[in-house]
Protein backbone atom coordinates (compact mmCIF):
# COMPACT_ATOMS: atom_id res chain seq x y z
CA UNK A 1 182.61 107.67 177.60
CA UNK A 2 179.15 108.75 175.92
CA UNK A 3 178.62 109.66 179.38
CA UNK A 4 181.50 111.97 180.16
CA UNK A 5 181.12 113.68 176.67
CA UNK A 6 177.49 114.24 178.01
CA UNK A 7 178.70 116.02 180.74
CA UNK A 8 180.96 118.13 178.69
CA UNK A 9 177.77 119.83 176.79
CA UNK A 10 175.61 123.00 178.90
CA UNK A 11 173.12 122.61 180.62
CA UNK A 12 170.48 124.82 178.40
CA UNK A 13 171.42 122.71 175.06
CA UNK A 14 170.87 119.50 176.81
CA UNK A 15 167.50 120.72 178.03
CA UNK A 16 166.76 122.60 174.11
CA UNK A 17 167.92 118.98 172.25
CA UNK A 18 165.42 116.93 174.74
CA UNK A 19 162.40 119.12 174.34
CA UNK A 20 163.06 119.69 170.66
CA UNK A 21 162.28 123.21 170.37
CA UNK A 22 164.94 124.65 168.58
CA UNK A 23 167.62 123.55 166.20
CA UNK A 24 171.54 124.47 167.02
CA UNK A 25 172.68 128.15 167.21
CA UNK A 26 174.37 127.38 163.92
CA UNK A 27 171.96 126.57 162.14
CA UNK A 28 169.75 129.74 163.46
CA UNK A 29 172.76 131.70 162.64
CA UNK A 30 172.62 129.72 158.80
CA UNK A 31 169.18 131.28 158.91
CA UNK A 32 169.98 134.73 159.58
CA UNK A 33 172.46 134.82 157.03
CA UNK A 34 170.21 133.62 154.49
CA UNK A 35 167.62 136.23 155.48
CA UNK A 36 170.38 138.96 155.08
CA UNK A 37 171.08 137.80 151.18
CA UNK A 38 167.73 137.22 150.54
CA UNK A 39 166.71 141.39 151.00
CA UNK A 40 170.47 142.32 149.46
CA UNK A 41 169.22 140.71 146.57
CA UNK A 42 165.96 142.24 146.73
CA UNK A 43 167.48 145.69 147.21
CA UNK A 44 169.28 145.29 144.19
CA UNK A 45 166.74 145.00 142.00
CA UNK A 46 163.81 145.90 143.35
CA UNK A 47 164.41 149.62 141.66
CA UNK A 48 163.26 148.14 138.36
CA UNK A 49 160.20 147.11 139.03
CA UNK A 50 157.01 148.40 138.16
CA UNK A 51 155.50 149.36 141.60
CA UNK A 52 152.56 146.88 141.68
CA UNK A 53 155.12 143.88 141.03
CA UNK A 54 157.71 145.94 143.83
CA UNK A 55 155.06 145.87 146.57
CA UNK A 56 154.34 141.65 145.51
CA UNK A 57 158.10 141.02 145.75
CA UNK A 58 158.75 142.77 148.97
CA UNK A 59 155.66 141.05 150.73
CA UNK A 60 156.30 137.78 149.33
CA UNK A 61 159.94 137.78 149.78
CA UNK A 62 159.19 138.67 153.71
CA UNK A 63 156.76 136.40 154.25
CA UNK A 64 158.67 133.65 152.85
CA UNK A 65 162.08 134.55 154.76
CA UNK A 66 159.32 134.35 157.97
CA UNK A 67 158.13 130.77 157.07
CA UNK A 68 162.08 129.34 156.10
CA UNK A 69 162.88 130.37 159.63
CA UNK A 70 159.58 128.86 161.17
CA UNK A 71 160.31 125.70 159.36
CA UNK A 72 163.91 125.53 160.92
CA UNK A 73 163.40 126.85 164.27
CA UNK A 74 159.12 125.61 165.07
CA UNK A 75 157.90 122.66 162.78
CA UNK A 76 157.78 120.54 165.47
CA UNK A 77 155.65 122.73 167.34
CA UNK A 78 153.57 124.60 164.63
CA UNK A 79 153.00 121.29 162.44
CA UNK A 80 154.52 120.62 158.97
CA UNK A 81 150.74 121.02 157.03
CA UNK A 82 150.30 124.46 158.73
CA UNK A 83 153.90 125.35 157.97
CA UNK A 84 152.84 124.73 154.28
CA UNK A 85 149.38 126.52 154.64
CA UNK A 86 150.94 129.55 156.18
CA UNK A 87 153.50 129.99 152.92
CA UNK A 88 150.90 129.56 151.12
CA UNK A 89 148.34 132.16 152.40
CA UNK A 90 151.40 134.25 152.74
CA UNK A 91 152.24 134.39 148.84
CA UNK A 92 148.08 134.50 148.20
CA UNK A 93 148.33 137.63 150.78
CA UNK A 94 151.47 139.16 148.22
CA UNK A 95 149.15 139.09 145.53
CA UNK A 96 145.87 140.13 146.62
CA UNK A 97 148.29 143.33 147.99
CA UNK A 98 149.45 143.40 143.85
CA UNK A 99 145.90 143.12 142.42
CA UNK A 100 144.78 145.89 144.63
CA UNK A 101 147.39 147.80 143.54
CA UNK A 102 146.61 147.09 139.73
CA UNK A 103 143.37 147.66 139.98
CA UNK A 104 143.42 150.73 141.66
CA UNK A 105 146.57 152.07 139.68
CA UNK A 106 148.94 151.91 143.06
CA UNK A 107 146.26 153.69 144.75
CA UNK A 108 145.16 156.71 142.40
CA UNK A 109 142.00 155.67 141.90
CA UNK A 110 140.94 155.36 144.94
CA UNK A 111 143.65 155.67 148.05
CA UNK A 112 141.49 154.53 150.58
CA UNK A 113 140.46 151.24 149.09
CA UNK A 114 144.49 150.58 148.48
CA UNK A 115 145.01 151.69 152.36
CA UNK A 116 142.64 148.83 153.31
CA UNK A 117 143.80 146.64 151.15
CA UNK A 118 147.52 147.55 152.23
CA UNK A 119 146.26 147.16 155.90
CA UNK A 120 144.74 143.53 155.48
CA UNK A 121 148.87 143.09 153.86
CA UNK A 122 150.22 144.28 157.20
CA UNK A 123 147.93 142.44 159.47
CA UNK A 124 148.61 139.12 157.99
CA UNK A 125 152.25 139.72 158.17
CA UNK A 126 152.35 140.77 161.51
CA UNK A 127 150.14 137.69 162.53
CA UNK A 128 152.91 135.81 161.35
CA UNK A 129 155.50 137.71 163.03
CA UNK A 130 153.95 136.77 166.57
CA UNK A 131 154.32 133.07 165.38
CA UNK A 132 157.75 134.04 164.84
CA UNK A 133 158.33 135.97 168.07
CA UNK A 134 156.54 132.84 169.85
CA UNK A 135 159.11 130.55 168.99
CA UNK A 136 162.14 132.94 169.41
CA UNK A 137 161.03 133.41 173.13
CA UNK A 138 160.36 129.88 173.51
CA UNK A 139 164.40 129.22 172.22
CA UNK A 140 165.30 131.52 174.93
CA UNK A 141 163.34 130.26 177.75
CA UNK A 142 164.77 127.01 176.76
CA UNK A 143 168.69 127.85 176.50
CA UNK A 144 167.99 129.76 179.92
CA UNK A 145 166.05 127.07 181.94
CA UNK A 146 168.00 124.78 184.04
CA UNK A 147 166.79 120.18 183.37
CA UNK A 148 163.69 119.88 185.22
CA UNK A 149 163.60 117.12 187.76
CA UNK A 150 160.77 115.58 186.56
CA UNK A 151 159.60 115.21 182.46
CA UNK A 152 156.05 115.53 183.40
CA UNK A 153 157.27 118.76 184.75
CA UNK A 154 159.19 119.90 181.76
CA UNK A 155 156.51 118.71 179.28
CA UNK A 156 154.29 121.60 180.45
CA UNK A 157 156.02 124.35 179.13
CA UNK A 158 156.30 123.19 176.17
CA UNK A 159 152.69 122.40 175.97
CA UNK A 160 151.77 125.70 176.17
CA UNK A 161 153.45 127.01 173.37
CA UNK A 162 152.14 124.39 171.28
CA UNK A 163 148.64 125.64 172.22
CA UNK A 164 149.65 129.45 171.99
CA UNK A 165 151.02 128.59 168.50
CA UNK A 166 147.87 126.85 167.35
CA UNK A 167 145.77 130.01 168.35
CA UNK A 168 148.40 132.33 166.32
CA UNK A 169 147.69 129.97 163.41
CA UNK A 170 144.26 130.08 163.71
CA UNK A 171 144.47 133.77 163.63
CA UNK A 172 146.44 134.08 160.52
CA UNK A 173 144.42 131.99 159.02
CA UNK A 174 141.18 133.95 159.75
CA UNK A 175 143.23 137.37 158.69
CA UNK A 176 143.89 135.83 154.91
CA UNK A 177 140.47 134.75 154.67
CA UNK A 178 139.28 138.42 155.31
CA UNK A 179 141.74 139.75 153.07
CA UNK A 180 140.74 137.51 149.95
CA UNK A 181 136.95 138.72 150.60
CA UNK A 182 137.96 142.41 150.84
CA UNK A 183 139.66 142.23 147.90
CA UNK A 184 136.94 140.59 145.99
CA UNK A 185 134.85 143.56 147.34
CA UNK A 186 138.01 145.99 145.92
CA UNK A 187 137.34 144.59 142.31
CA UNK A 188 133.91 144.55 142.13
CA UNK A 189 133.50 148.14 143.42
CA UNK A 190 136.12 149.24 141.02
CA UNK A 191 134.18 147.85 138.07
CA UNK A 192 130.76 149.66 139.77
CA UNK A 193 132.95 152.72 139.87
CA UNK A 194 134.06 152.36 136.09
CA UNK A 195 130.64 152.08 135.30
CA UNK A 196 130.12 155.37 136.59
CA UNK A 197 133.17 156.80 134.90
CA UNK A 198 131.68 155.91 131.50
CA UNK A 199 127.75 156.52 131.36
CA UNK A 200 125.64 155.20 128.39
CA UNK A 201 125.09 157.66 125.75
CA UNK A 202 121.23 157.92 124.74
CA UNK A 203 120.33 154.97 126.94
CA UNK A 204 117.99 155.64 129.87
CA UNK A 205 119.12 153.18 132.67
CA UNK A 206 115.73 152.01 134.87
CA UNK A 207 117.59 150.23 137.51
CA UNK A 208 120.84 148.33 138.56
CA UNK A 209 121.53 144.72 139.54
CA UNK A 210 121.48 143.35 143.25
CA UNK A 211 123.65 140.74 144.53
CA UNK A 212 123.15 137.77 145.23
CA UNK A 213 122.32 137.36 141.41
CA UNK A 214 124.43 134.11 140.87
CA UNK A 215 122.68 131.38 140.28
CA UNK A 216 118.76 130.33 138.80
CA UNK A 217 117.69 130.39 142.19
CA UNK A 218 118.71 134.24 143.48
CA UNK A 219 117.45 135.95 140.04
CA UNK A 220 116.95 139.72 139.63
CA UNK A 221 113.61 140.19 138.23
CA UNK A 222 113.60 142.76 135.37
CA UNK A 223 111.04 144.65 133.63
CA UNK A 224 110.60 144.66 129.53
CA UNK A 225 112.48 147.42 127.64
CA UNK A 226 113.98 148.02 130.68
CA UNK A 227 117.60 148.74 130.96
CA UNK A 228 119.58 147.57 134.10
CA UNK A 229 123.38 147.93 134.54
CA UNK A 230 125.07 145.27 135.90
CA UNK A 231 129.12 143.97 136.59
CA UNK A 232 130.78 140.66 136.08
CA UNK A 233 133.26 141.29 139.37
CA UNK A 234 135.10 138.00 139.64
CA UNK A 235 136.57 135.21 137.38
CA UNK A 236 133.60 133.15 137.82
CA UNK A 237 130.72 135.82 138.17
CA UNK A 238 127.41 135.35 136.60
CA UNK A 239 124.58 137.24 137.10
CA UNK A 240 120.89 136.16 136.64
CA UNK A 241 117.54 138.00 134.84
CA UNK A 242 114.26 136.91 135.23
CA UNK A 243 111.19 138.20 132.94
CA UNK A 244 107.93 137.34 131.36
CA UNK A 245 106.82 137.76 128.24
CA UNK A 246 103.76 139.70 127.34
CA UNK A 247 100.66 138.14 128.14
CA UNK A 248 98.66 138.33 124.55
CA UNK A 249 101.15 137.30 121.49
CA UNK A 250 103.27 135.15 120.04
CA UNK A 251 106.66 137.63 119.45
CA UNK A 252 110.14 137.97 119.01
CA UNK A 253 111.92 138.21 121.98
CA UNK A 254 115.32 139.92 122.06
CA UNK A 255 117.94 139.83 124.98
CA UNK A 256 120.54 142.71 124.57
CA UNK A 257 123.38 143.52 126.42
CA UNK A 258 125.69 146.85 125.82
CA UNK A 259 129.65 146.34 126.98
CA UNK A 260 130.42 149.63 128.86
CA UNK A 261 134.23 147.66 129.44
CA UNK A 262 136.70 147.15 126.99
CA UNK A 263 137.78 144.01 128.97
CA UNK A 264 134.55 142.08 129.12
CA UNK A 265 133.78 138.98 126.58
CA UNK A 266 129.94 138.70 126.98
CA UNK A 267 127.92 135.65 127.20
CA UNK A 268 124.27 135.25 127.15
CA UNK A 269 122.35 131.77 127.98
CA UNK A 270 118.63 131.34 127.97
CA UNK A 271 117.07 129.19 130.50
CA UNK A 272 113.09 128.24 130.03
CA UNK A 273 110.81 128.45 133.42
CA UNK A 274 112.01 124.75 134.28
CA UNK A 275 115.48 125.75 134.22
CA UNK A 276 116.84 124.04 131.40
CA UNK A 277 118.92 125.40 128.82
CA UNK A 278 117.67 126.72 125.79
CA UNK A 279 120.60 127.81 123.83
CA UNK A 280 123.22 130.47 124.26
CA UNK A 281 125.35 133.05 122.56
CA UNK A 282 128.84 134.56 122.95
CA UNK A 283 131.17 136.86 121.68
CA UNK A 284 135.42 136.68 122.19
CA UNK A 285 136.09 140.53 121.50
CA UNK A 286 136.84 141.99 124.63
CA UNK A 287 134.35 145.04 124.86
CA UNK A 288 131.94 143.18 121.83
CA UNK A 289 128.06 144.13 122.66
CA UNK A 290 125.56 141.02 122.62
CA UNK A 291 122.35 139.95 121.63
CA UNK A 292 120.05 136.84 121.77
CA UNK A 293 116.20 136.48 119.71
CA UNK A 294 114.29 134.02 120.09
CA UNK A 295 110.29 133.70 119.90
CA UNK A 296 108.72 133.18 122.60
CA UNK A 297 104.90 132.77 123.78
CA UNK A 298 102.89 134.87 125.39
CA UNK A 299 102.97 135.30 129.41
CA UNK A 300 106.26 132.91 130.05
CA UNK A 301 108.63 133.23 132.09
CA UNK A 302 111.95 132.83 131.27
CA UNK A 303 115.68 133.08 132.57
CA UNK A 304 118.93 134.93 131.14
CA UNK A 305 121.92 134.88 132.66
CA UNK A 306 125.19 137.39 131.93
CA UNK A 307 128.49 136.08 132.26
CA UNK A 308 132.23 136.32 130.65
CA UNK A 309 132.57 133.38 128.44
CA UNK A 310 136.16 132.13 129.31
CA UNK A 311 135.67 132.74 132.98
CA UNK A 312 138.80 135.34 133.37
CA UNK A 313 137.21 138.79 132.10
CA UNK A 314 135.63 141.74 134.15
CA UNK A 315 133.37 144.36 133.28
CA UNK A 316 130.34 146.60 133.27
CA UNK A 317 127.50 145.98 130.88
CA UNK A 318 123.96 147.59 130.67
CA UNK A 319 121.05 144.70 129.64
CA UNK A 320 117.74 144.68 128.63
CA UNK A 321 115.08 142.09 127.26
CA UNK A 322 112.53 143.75 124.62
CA UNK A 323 109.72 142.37 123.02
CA UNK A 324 110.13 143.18 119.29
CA UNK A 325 105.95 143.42 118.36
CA UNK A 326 106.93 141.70 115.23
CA UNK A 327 103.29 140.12 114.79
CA UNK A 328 101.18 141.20 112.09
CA UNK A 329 97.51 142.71 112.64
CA UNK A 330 95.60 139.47 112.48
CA UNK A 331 97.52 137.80 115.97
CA UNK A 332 96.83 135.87 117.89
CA UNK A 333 95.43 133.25 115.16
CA UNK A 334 97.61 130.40 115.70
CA UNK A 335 95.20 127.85 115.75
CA UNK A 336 91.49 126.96 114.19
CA UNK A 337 90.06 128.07 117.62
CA UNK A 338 91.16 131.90 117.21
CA UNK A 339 90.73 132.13 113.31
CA UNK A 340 90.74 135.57 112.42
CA UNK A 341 87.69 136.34 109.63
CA UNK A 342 88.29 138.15 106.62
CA UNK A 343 85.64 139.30 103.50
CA UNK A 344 85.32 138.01 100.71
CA UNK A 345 87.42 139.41 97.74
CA UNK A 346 89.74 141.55 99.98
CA UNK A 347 93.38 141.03 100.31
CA UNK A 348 94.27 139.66 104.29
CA UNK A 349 98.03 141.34 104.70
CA UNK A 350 99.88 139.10 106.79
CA UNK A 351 103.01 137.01 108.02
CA UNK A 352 104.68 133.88 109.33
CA UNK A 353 106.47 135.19 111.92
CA UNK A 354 108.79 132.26 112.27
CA UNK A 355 109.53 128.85 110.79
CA UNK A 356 107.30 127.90 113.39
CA UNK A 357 104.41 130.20 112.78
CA UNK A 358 100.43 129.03 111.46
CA UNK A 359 97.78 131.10 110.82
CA UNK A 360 94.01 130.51 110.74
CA UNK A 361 91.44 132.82 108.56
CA UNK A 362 87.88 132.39 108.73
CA UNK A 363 86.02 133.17 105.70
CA UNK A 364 82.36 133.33 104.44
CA UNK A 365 80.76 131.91 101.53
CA UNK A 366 77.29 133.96 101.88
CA UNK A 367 73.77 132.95 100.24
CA UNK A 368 75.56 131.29 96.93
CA UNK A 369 77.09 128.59 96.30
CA UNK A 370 79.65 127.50 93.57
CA UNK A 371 83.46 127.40 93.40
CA UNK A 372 85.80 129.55 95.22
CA UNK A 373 89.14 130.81 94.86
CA UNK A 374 92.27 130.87 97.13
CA UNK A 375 95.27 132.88 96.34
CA UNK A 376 98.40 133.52 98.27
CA UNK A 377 100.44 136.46 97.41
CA UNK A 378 103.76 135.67 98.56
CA UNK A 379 105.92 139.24 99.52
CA UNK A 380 108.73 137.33 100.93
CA UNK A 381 112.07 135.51 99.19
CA UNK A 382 112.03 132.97 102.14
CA UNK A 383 108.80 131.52 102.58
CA UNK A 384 107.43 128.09 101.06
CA UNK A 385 103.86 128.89 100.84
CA UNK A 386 101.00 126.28 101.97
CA UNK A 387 97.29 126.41 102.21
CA UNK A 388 95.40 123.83 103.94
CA UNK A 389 91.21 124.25 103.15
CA UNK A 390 88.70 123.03 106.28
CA UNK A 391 84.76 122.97 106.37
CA UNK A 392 82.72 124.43 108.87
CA UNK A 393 83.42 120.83 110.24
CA UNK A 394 87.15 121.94 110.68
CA UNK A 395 87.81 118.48 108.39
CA UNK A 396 90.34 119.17 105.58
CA UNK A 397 88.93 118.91 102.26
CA UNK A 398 92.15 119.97 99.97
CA UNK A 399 95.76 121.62 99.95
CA UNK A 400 98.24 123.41 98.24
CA UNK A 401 101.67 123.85 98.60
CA UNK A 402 104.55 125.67 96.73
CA UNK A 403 108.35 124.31 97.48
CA UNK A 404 109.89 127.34 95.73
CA UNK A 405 110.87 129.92 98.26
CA UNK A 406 109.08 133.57 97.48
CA UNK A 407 106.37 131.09 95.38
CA UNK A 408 103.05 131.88 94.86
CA UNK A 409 100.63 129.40 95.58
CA UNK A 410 96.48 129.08 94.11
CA UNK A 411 94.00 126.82 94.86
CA UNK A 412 89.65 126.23 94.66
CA UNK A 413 87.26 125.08 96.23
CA UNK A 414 83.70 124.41 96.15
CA UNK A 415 81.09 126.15 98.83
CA UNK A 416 77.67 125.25 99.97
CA UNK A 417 75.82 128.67 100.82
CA UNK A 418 75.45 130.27 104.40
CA UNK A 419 78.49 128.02 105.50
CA UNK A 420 81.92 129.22 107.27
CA UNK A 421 85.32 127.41 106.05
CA UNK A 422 88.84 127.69 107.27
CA UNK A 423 92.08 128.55 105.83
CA UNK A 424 95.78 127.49 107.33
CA UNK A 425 98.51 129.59 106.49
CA UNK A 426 102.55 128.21 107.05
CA UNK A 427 105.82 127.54 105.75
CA UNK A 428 105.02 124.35 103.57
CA UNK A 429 108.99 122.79 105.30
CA UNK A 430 108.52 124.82 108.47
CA UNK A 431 112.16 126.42 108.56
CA UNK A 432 111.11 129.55 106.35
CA UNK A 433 108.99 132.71 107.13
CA UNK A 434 107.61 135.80 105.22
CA UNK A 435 104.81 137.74 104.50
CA UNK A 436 102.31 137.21 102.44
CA UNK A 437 98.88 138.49 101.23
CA UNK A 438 96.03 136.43 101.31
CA UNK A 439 92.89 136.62 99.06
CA UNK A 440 89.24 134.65 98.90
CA UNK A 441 87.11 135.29 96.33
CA UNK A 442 83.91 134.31 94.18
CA UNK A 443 85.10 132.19 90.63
C-alpha cells in the first residue's frame, strides 16, 4: 500500500522531499502570506514615525521577512549558524542605516555621507536577496527535474548550490563588515565637522590629533602650551598625549582640556614614562571642561590620555599641557648640592612649592665669629615651617620646627669665622606649602 500511495504523489515532489531543498508549496505559500501582513502592518504605522526610526523599521522589517523565508525554504542548505548570523548582521545593518541618519539629521548635514551610508543599506540587502533568489531557483529546478537514475547523479546539483550559497554568505558577510567601518568613519567625521562648526573663542589652536592615537603605544606627541584639537569618535575612543617637561625646574604641571561638545563627559588619566598610572580625573556634565596639576620634575616624560568616562559619549575637545612656572627665584635648590647663597642680614623671598618641596640656602658667616640668628617669616596660612642647620660638613647641628600652620619659626646658632653653613627649608609634616621669607643675621 505505502507503495501505491507512493505512486500517487508527482514526480517533482518526490524528487524536492528526497533532496530536501524545499519545504511543501503550503508552507511557501504560509510564508508569503506572512510577508504580506508583515508590510500591511508596517504601512499602517509607519506614518508616525520619526524618519530616522521609519528608515530602521523598513530595513529591519525586510531583512527579517528575507531571513523567515530563508529559514523555511534553505536551512538545510545555507546552515542554521549562518541563518542566525545573517539576521543578525541584517538588524546591525538597520541600525547603522538609523545612526547615520541621526547623526547626520536624515541627511541635512551632509547628503553625501547619508547616500553612502544608505548605499552600504542597499548592498547588504540585496546580497541577501541573491541568497534568496538562489534558493527560489533551486525550488524550481527541483519541482521541474524528472528522479535521476542514479543518487550520485542527483547529489551534484545540489552540491552546487550549497557551494554557490556559501559564497553569497561570505559576501554578505564581507558587505556588513564594510558598512559598520564606514559608519564608524560617518561619526567620527561628523564630530571633526562639529568641531569646525564651533571654533574656540580666544584660543589659538597649534595643531590637531592623528589617528592611530589609542593606546600608550601610538601616542601623539604634543608641544607645551600648545593647543591641539582632538575627537572622542566612538563608544570606546581614547586618544593619547605625549610630552616632556621642561628640562631645568621642579613645576606645576597642568593638563587642560576645553569641551567644544555639549555631549562629551571628559576624562583625563596620567601615565608616568613606565606606563603606569598616576592618577586621574573626570567630570559627569556632558560639555564640563577638565583639568589635571600635578608637579612634576624637570625633563620627564609623561603620558595623558583623553577619553569619555562612561564609555558612551562623543565629542570635540581642544587640550593642552602647560607648565605653570610656579617656582620661586631661588630654583632649582632642592637639595644641599644646589644650595642657593644668600647675605647676611637680607631677607631670602621664597616658597615650598608643594608638600613635597625642600629648599637649601647657603650662607656666610665672614671673619667673626659668635652666635647667629635664623628667622623664618612665614607669608602663608598653610605651611608648617621647619629649619634644619648644617656645617660646612653638611652634618646637622640643630632644628626648629613650628606645627601651627602660617607659624613663624626662630632659631641660633653659633659660627666659627670664614666658614659656610647650610639651611633646609620644608613643610615640618610634608602635606603643606607656602611662602615664606627667610632671614640670617649677626646676634
Amino acid at each position: 500500500m505505502s507503495e501505491q500511495r507512493e505512486r500517487g504523489v508527482p514526480d517533482w515532489r518526490r524528487l524536492l522531499r528526497w533532496r530536501g531543498l524545499v519545504s511543501p508549496l503550503g508552507a511557501v505559500s504560509g510564508t508569503l502570506a506572512a510577508m504580506a501582513l508583515i508590510y500591511l502592518g508596517y504601512d499602517l504605522v509607519k506614518g508616525r514615525l520619526s524618519p530616522c526610526e521609519s528608515i530602521f523599521r523598513e530595513t529591519s522589517v525586510g531583512l527579517s521577512t528575507r531571513v523567515r523565508f530563508l529559514r523555511a525554504e534553505g536551512e538545510l542548505e545555507i546552515g542554521r549558524t549562518a541563518l542566525t548570523e545573517l539576521d543578525e548582521r541584517g538588524q546591525m545593518a538597520a541600525l547603522n542605516l538609523k545612526t547615520c541618519c541621526t547623526v547626520l539629521d536624515a541627511g541635512r548635514i551632509d547628503p553625501e555621507q547619508f547616500l553612502t551610508c544608505k548605499a552600504k543599506a542597499r548592498d547588504y540587502e540585496a546580497r541577501v536577496e541573491d541568497i534568496v533568489a538562489l534558493v527560489r531557483t533551486a525550488m524550481k529546478d527541483g519541482a521541474a527535474r524528472a528522479p535521476a537514475a542514479e543518487p550520485a547523479k542527483a547529489e551534484q546539483p545540489r552540491a552546487a548550490v550549497v557551494a554557490s550559497l556559501n559564497e553569497k554568505v561570505e559576501a554578505a558577510r564581507s558587505t556588513s563588515r564594510d558598512f559598520n567601518r564606514e559608519v564608524v568613519e560617518v561619526r567620527r567625521a561628523q564630530a571633526l565637522a562639529t568641531l569646525e562648526a564651533m571654533p574656540a573663542a580666544h584660543v589659538e589652536v597649534a595643531a590637531q590629533e592623528r589617528e592611530p592615537n589609542d593606546d600608550p603605544l601610538s601616542t601623539n606627541i604634543v608641544e607645551l602650551d600648545k593647543w591641539v584639537t582632538g575627537s572622542i569618535g566612538a563608544a570606546k575612543d581614547s586618544d593619547y598625549y605625549a610630552f616632556t617637561t621642561p628640562g631645568t625646574h621642579r613645576d606645576w604641571i597642568r593638563v587642560e582640556l576645553q569641551n567644544q561638545s555639549a555631549t562629551l563627559e571628559p576624562s583625563l588619566e596620567l601615565f608616568d614614562g613606565e606606563k603606569s598610572s598616576l592618577g586621574s580625573v573626570h567630570k559627569t556634565t556632558k560639555g564640563a571642561d577638565l583639568a589635571y596639576a600635578f608637579v612634576a620634575l624637570p625633563n620627564t616624560r609623561f603620558a595623558v590620555r583623553a577619553s569619555n568616562y562612561y564609555g558612551e559619549s562623543m565629542g570635540v575637545y581642544l587640550i593642552r599641557v602647560a607648565a605653570a612656572k610656579a617656582y620661586d627665584t631661588h630654583e632649582p635648590n632642592d637639595d644641599i648640592l644646589s644650595a642657593r647663597p644668600i647675605p647676611l642680614g637680607a631677607a631670602a623671598e621664597a616658597q615650598i612649592m608643594d608638600k613635597n618641596d625642600i629648599d637649601f640656602f647657603a650662607v656666610d658667616s665672614g671673619s667673626g665669629a659668635g652666635m647667629m640668628a635664623v628667622k623664618i617669616d612665614n607669608r602663608s596660612a598653610s605651611l608648617h615651617p621647619s629649619v634644619t642647620v648644617f656645617d660646612s660638613s653638611k652634618t646637622s647641628i640643630g632644628e626648629q620646627h613650628n606645627t601651627t600652620a602660617g607659624g613663624e619659626v626662630a632659631t641660633t646658632f653659633k659660627a666659627q669665622p670664614g666658614t659656610t653653613y647650610f639651611l633646609r627649608i620644608a613643610d615640618y609634616y610634608s602635606d603643606g606649602a607656602g611662602d615664606y621669607a627667610l632671614t640670617v643675621a649677626r646676634q
